[in-house]
Structures are given as C-alpha cells and as structure tokens.
PDB file of N, CA and C in Angstrom:
ATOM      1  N   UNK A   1     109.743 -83.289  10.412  1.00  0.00           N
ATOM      2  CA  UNK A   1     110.814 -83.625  11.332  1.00  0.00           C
ATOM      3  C   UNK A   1     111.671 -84.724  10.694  1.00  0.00           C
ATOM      4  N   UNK A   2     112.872 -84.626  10.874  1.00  0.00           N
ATOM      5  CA  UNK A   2     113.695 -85.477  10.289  1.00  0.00           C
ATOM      6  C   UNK A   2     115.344 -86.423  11.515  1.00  0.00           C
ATOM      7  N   UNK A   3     115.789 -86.519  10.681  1.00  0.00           N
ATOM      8  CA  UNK A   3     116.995 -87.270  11.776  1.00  0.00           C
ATOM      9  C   UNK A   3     118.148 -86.746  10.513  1.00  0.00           C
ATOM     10  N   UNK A   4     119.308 -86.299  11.052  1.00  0.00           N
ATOM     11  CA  UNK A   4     120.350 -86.083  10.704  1.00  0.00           C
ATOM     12  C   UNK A   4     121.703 -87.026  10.931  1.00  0.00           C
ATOM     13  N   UNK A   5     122.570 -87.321  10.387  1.00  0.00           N
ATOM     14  CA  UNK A   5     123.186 -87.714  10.822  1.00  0.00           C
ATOM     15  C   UNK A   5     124.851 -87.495  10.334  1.00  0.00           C
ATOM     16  N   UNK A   6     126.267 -87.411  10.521  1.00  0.00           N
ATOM     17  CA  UNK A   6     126.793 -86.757  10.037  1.00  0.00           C
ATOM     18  C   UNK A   6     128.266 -87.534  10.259  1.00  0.00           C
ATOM     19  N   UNK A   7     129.562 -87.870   9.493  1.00  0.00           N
ATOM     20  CA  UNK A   7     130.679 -88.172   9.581  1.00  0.00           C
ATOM     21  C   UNK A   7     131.631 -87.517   9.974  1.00  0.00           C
ATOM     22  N   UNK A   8     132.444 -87.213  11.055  1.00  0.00           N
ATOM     23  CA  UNK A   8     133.556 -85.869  11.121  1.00  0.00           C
ATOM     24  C   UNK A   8     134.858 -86.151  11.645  1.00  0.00           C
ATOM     25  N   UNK A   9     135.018 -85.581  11.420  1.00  0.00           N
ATOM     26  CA  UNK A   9     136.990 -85.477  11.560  1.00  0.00           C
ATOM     27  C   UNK A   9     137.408 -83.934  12.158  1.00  0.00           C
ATOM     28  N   UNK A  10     138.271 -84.200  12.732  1.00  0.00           N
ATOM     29  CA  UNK A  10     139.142 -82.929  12.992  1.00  0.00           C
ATOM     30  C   UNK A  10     140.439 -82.865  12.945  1.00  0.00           C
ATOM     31  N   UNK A  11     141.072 -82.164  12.474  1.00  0.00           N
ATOM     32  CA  UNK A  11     142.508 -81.822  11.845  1.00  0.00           C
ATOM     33  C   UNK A  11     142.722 -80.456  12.613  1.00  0.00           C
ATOM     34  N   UNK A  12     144.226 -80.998  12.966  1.00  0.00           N
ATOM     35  CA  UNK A  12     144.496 -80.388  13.432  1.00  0.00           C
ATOM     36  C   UNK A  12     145.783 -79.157  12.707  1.00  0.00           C
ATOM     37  N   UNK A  13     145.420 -78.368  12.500  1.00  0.00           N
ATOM     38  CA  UNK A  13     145.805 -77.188  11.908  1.00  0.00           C
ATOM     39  C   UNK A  13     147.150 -76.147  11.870  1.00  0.00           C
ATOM     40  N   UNK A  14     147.334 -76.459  13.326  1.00  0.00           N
ATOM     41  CA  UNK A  14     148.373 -75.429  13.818  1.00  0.00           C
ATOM     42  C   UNK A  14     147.784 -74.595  14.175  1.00  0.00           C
ATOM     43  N   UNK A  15     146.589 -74.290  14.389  1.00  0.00           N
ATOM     44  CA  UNK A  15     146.237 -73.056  14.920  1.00  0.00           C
ATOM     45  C   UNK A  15     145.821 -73.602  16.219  1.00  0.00           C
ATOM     46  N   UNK A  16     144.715 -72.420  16.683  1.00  0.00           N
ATOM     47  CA  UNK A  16     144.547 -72.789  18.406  1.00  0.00           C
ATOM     48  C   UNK A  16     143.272 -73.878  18.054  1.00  0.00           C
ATOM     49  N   UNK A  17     142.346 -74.022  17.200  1.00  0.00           N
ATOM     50  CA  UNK A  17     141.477 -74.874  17.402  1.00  0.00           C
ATOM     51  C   UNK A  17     141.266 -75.828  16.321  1.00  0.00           C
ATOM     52  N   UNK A  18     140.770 -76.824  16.563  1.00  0.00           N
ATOM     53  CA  UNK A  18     140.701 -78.014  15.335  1.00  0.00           C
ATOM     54  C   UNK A  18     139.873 -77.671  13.983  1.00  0.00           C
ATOM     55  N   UNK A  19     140.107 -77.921  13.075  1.00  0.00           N
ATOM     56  CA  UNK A  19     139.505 -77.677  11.697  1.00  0.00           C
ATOM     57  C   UNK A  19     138.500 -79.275  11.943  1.00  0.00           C
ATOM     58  N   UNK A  20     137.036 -78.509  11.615  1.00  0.00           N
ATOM     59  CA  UNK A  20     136.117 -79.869  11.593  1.00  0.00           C
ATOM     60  C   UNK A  20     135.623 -80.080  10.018  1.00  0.00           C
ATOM     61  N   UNK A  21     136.078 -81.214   9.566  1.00  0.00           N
ATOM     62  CA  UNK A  21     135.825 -81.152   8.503  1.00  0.00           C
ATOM     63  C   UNK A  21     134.495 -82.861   8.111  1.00  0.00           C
ATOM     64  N   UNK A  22     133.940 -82.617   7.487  1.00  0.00           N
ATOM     65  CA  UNK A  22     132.789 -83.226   7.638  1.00  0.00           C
ATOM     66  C   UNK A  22     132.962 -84.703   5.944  1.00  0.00           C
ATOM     67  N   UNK A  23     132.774 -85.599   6.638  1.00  0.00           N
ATOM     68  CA  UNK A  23     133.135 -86.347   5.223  1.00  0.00           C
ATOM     69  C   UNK A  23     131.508 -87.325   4.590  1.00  0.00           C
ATOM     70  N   UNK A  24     130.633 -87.382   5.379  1.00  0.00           N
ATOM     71  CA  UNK A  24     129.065 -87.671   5.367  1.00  0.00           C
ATOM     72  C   UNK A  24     128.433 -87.239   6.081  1.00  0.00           C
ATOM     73  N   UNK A  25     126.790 -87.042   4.923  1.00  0.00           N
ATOM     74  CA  UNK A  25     126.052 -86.417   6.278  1.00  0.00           C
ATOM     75  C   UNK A  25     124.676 -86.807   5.258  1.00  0.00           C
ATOM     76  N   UNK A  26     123.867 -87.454   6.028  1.00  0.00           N
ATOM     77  CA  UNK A  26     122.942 -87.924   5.310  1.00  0.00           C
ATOM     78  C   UNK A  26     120.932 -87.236   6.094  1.00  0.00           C
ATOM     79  N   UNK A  27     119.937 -87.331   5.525  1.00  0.00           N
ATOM     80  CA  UNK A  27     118.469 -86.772   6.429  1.00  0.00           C
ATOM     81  C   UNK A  27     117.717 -87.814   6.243  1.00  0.00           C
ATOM     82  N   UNK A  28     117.224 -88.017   7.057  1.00  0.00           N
ATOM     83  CA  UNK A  28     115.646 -89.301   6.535  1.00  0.00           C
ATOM     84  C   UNK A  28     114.590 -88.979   7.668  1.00  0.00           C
ATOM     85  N   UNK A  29     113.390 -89.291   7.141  1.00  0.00           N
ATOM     86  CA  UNK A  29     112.974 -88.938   8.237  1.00  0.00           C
ATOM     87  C   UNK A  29     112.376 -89.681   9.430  1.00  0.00           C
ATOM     88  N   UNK A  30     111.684 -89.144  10.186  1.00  0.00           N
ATOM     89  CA  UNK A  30     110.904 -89.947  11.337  1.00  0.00           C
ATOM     90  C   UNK A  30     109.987 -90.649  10.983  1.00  0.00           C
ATOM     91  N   UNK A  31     109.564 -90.747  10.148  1.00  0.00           N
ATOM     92  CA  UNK A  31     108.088 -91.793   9.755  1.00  0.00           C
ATOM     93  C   UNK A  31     108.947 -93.397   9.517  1.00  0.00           C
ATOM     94  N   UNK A  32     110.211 -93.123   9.989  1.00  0.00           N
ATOM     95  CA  UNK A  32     111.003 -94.519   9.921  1.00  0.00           C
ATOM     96  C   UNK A  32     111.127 -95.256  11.366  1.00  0.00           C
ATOM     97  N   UNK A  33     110.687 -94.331  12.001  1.00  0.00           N
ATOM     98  CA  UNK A  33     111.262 -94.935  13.456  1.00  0.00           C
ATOM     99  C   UNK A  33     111.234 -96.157  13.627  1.00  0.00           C
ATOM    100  N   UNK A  34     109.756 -96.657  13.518  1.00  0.00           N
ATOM    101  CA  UNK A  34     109.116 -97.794  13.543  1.00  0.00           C
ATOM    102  C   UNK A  34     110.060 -98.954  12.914  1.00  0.00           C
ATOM    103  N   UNK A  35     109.989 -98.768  12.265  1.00  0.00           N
ATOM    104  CA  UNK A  35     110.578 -99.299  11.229  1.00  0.00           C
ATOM    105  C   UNK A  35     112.295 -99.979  11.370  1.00  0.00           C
ATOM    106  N   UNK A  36     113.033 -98.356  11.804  1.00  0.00           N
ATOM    107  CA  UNK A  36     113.992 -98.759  12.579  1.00  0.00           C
ATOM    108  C   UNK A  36     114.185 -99.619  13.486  1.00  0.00           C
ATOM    109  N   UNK A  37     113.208 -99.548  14.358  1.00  0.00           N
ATOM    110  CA  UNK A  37     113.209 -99.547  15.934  1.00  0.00           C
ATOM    111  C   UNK A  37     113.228-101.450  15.801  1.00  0.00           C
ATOM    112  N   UNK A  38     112.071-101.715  14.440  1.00  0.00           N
ATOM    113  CA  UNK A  38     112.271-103.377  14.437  1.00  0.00           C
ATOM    114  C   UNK A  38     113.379-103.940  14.088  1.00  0.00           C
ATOM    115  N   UNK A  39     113.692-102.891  13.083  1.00  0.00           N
ATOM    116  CA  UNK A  39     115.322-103.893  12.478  1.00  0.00           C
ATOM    117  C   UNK A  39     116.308-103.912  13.874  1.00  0.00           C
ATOM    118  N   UNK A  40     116.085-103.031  14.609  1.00  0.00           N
ATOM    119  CA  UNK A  40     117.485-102.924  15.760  1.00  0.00           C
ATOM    120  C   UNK A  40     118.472-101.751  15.685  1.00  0.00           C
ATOM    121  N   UNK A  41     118.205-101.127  14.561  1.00  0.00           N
ATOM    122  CA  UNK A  41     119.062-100.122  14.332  1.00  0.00           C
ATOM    123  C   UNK A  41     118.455 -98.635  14.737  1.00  0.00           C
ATOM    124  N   UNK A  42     117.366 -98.312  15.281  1.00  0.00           N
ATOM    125  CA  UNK A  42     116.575 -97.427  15.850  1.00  0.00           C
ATOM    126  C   UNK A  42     117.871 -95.924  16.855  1.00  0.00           C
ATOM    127  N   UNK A  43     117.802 -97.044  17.997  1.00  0.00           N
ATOM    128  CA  UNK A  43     119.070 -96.063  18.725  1.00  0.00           C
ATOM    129  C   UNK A  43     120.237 -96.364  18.200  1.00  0.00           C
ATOM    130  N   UNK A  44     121.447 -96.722  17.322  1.00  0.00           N
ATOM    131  CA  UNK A  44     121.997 -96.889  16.835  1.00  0.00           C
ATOM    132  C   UNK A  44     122.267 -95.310  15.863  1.00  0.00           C
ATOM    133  N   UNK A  45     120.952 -95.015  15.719  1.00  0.00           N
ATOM    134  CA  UNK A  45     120.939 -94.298  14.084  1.00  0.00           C
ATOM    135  C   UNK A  45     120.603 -92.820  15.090  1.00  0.00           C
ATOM    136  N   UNK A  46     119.291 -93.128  15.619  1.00  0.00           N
ATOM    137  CA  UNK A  46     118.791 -91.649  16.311  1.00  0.00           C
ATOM    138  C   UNK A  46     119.330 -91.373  17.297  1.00  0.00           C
ATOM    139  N   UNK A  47     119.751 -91.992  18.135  1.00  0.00           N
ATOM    140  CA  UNK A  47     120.625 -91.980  19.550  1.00  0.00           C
ATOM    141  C   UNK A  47     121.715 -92.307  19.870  1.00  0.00           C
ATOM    142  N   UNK A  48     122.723 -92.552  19.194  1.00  0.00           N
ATOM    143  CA  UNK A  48     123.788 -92.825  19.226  1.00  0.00           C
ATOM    144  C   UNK A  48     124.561 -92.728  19.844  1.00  0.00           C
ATOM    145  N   UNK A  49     124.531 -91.430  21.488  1.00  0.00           N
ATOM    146  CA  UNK A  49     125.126 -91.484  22.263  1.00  0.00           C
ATOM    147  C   UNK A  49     124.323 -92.028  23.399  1.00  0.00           C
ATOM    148  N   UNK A  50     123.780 -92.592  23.252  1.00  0.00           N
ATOM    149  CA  UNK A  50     122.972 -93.004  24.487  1.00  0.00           C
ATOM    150  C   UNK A  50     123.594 -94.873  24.834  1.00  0.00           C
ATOM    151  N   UNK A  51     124.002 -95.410  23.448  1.00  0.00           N
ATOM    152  CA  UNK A  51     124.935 -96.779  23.701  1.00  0.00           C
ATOM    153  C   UNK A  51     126.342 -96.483  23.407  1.00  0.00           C
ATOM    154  N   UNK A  52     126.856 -95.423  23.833  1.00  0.00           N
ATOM    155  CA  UNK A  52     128.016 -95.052  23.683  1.00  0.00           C
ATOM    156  C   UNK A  52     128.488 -95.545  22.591  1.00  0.00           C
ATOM    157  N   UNK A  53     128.115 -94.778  21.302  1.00  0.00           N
ATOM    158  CA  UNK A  53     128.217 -94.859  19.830  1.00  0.00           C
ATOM    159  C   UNK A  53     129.108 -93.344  19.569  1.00  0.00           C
ATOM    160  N   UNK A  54     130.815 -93.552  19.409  1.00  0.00           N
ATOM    161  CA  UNK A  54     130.926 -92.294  19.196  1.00  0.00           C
ATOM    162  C   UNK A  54     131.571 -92.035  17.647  1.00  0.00           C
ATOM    163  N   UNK A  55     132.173 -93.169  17.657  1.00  0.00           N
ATOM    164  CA  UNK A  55     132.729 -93.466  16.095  1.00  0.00           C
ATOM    165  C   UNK A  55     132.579 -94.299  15.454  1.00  0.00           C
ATOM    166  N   UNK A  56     132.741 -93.948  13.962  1.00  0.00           N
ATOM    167  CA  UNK A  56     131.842 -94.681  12.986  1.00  0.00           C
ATOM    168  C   UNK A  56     132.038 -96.214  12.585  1.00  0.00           C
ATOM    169  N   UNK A  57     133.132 -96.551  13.672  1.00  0.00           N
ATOM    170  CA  UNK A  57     133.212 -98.569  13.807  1.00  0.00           C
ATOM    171  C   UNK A  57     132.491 -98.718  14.486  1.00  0.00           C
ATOM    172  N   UNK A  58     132.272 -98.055  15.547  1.00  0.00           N
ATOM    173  CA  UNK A  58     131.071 -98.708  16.565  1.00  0.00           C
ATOM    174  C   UNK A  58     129.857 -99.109  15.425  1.00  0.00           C
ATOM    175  N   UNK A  59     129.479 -98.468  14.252  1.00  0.00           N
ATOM    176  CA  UNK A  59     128.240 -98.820  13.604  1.00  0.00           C
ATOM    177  C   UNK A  59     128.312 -99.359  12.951  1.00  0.00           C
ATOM    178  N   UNK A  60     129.430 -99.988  12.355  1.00  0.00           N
ATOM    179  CA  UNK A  60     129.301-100.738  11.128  1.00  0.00           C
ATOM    180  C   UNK A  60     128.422-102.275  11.330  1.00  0.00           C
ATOM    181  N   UNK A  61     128.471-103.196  12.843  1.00  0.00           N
ATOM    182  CA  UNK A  61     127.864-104.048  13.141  1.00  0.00           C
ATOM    183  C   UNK A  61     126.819-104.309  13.453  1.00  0.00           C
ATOM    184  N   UNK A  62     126.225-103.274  14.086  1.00  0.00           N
ATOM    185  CA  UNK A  62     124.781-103.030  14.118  1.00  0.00           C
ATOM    186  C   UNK A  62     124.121-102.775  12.690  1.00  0.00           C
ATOM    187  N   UNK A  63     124.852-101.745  11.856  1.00  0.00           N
ATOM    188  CA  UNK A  63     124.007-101.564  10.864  1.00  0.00           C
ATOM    189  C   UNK A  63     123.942-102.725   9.860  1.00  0.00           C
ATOM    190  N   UNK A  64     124.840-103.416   9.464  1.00  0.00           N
ATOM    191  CA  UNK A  64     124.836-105.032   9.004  1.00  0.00           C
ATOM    192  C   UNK A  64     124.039-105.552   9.395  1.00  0.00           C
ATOM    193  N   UNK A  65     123.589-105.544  10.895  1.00  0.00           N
ATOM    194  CA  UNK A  65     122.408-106.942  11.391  1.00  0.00           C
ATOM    195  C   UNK A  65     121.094-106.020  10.780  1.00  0.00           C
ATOM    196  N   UNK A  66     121.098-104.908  10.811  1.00  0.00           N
ATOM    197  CA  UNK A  66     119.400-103.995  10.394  1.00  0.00           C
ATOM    198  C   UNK A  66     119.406-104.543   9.026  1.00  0.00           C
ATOM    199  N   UNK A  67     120.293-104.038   8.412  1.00  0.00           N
ATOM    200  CA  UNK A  67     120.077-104.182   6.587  1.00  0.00           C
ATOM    201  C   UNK A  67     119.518-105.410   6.559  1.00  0.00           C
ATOM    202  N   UNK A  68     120.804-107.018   7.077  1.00  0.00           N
ATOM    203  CA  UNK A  68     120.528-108.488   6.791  1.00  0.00           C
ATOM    204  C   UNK A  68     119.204-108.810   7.200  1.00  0.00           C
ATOM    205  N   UNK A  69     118.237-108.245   8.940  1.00  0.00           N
ATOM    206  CA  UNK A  69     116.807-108.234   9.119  1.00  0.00           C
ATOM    207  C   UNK A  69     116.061-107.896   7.638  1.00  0.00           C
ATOM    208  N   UNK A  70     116.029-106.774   7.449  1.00  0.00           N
ATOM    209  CA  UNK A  70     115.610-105.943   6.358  1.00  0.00           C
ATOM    210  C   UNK A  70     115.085-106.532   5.212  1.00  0.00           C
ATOM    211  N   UNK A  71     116.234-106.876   4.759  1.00  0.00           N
ATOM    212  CA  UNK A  71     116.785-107.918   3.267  1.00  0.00           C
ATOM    213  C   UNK A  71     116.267-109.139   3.440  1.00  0.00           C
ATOM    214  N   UNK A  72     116.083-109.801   4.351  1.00  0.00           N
ATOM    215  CA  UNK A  72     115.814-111.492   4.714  1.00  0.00           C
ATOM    216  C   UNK A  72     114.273-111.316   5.304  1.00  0.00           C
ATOM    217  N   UNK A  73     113.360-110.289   5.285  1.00  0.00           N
ATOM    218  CA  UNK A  73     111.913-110.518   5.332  1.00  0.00           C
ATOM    219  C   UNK A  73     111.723-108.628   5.214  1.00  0.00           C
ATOM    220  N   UNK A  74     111.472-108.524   3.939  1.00  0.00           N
ATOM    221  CA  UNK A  74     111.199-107.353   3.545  1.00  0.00           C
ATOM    222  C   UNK A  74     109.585-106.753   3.533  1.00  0.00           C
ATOM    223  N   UNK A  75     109.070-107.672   3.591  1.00  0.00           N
ATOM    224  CA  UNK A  75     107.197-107.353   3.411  1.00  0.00           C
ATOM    225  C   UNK A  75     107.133-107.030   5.222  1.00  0.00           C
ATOM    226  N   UNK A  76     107.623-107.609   5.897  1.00  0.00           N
ATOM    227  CA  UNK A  76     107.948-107.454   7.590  1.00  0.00           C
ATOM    228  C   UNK A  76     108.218-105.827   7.759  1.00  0.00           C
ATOM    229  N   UNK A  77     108.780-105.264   6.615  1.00  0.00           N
ATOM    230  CA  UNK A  77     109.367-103.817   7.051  1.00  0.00           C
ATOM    231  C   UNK A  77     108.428-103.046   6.250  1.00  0.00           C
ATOM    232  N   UNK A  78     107.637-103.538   4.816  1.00  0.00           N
ATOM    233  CA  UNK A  78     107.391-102.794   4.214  1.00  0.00           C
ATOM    234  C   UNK A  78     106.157-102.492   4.811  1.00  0.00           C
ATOM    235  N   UNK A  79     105.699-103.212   6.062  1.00  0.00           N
ATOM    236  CA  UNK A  79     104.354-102.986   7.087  1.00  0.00           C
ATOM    237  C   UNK A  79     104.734-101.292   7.645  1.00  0.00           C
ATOM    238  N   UNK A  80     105.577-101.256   7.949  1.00  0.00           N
ATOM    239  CA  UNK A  80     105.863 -99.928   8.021  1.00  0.00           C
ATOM    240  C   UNK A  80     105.761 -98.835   7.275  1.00  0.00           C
ATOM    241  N   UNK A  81     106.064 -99.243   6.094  1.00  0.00           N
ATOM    242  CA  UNK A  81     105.631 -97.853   5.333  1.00  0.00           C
ATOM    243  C   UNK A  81     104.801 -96.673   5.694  1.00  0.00           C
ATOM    244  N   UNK A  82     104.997 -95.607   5.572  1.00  0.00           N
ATOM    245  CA  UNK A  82     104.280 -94.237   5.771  1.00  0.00           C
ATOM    246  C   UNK A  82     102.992 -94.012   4.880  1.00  0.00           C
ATOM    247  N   UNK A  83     101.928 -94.345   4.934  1.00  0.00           N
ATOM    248  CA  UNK A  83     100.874 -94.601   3.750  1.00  0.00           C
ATOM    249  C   UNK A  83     101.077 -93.008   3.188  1.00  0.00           C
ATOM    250  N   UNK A  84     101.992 -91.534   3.540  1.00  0.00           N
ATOM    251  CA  UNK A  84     102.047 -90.644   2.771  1.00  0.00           C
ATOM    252  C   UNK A  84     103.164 -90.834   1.672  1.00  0.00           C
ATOM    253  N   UNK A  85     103.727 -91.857   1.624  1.00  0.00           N
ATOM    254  CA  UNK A  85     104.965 -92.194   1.219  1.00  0.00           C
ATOM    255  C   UNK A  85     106.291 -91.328   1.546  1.00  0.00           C
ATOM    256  N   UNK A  86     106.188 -90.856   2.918  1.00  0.00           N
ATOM    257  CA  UNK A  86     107.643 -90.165   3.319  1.00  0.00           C
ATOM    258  C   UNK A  86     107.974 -91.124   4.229  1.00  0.00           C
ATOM    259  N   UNK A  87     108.661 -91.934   4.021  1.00  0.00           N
ATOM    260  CA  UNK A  87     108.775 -92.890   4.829  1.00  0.00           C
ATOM    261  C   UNK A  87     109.130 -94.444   4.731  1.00  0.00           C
ATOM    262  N   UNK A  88     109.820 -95.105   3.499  1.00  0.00           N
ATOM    263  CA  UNK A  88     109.240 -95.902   2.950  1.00  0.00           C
ATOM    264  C   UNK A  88     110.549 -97.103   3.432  1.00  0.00           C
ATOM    265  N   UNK A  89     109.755 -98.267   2.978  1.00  0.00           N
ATOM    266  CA  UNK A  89     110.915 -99.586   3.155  1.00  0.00           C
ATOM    267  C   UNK A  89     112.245 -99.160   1.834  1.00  0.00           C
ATOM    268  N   UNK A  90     111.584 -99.090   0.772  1.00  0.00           N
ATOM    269  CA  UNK A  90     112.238 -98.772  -0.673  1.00  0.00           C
ATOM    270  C   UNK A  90     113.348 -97.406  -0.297  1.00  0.00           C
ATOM    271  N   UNK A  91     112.986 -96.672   0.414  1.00  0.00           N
ATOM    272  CA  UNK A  91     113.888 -95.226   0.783  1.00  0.00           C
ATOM    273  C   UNK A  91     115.162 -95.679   1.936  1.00  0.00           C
ATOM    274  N   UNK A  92     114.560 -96.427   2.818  1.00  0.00           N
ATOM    275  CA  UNK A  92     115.331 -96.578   4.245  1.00  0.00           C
ATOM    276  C   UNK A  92     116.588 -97.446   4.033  1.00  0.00           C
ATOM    277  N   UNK A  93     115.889 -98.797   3.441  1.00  0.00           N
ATOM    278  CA  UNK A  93     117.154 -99.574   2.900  1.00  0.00           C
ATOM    279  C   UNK A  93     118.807 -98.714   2.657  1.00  0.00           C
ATOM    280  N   UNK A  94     117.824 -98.387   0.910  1.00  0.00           N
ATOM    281  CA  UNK A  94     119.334 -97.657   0.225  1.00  0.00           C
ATOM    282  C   UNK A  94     120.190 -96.833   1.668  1.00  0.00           C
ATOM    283  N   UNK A  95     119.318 -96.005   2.126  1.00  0.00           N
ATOM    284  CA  UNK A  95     119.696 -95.204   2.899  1.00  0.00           C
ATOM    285  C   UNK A  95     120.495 -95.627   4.320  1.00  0.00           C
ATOM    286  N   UNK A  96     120.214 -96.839   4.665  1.00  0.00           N
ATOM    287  CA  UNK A  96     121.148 -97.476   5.961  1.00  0.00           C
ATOM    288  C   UNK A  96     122.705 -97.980   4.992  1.00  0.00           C
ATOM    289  N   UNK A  97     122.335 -98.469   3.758  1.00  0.00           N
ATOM    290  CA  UNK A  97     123.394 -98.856   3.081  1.00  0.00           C
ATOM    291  C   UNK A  97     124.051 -97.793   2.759  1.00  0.00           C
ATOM    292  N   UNK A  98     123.851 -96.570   2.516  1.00  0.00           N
ATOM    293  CA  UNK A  98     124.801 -95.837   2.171  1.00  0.00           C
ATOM    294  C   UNK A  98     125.769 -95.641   3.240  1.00  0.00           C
ATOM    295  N   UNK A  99     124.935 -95.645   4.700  1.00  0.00           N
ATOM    296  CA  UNK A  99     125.563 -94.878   6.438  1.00  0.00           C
ATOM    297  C   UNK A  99     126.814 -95.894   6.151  1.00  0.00           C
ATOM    298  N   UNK A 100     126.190 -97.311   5.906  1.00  0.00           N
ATOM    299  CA  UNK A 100     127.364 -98.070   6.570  1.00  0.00           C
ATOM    300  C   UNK A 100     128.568 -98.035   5.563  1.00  0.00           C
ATOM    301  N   UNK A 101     127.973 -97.773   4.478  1.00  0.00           N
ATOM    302  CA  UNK A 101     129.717 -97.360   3.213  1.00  0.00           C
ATOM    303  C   UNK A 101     130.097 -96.755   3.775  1.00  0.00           C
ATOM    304  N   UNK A 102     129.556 -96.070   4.458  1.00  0.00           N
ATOM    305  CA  UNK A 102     130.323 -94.300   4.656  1.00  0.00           C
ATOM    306  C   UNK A 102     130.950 -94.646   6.281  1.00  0.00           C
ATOM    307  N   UNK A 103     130.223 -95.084   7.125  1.00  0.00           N
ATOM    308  CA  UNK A 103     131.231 -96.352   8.347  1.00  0.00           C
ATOM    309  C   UNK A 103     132.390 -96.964   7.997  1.00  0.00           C
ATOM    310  N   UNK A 104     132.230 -97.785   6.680  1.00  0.00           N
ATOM    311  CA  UNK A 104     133.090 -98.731   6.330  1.00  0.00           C
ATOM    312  C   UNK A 104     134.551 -98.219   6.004  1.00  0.00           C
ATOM    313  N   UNK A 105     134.555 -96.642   5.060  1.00  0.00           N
ATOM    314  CA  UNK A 105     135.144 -95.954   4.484  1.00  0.00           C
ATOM    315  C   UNK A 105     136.177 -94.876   5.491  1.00  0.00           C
ATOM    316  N   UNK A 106     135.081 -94.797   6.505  1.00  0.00           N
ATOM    317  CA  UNK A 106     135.338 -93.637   7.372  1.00  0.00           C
ATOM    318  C   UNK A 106     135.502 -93.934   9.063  1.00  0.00           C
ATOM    319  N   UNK A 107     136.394 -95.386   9.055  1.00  0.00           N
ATOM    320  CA  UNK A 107     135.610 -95.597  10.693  1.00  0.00           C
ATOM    321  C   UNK A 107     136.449 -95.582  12.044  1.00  0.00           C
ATOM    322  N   UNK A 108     137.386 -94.239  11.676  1.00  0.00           N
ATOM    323  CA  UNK A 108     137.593 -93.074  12.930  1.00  0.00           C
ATOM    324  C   UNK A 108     136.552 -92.246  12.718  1.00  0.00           C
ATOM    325  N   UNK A 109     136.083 -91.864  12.167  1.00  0.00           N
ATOM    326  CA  UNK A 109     135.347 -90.798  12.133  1.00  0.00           C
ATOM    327  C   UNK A 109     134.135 -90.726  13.347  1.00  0.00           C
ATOM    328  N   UNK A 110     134.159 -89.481  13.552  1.00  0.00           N
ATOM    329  CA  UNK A 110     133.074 -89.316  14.982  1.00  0.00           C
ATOM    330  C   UNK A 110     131.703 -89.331  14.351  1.00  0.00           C
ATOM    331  N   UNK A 111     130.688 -89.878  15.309  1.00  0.00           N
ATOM    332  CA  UNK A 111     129.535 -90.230  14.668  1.00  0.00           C
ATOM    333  C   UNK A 111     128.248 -88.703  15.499  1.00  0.00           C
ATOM    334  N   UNK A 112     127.634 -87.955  14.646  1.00  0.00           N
ATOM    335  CA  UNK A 112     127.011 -87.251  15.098  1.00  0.00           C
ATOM    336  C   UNK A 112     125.786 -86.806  14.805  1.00  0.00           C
ATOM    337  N   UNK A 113     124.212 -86.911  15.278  1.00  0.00           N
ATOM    338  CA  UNK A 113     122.851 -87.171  15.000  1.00  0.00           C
ATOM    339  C   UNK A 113     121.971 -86.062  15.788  1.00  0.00           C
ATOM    340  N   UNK A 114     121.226 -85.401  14.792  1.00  0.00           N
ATOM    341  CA  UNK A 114     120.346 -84.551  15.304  1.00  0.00           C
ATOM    342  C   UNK A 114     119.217 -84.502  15.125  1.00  0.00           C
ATOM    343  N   UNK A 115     118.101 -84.715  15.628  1.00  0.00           N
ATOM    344  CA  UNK A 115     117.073 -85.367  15.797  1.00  0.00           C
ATOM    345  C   UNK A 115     116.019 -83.563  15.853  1.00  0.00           C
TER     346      UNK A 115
END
C-alpha cells in the first residue's frame, strides 16, 4: 500500500472540457505514517482535503515545519524506520523535499492524494 500524490493544472482548450495536465506526481509508502504523523505533515500529505488543502501553496508551510522537525532531531524520526527497510527516515526526507520544490515551483497547482 502506498500514498500517491500528484500536481495538476487544467487548461483550458477551447473545447467543451479542460485539458488536465499533470506537472508532479510522486509514491511513498505507508510504513511512513508514523513517522509523518510526528513531523506534522501526516494529513497534510495523506489527507489533504480533510484541512482544506486544495492547492499547492496551501503546502508549502506545513511541509517546511515537517522537513525543519525532521532535520533538527533526526535519530527522533529515524525511530520510525520500517525494520523491512520500506519505509525509511533516509527515503522520506528527500522525498517531502522534493513535494515542496514541486509546491514551490507549482503553487496554483491543485493538490491531489490517493491513498
């Protein structure tokens, strides 16, 4: 089981319906929850409409405070680790840092997560 998560846009075409065109889309999986759930970025990432998270500025501030947790007591997260190694402090990091480039880069963009 994994978490999806995805950057989008729609253009509008001239035709009758919007062209969805997708500019990130990243997988990680659930053996992070935990993990998430301490940094703060948990529903942020997996639930996103549940704090009325619809575009990709809404995340850029939350995901800053997870990383700076993260980064500023790392043995704290690496308690989490997945002892199968799908799951790891070393994986999640890079991986919140990439969301928020891609926030930073992209932040009309609609934010969309499938769990």
């Amino acid at each position: 089981m994994s978490l999806d998560v995805c950057l989008e846009i729609y253009v509008d075409t001239g035709g009758k319906e919007l062209y969805r065109v997708e500019l990130y889309s990243a997988n990680i999986t659930h053996n992070l929850t935990a993990m998430a759930d301490t940094a703060g970025v948990y529903v942020y990432l997996w639930r996103p409409e549940e704090v009325g998270i619809s575009d990709a500025n809404q995340l850029i501030e939350p995901l800053r405070k997870g990383i700076l947790a993260m980064e500023t007591d790392p043995e704290r997260f690496r308690a989490f680790d997945a002892t199968n190694g799908w799951g790891t402090y070393d994986q999640f990091l890079p991986w919140i840092k990439d969301y928020l480039v891609a926030c930073e880069e992209h932040p009309k963009a609609k934010v969309r997560a499938w769990r």
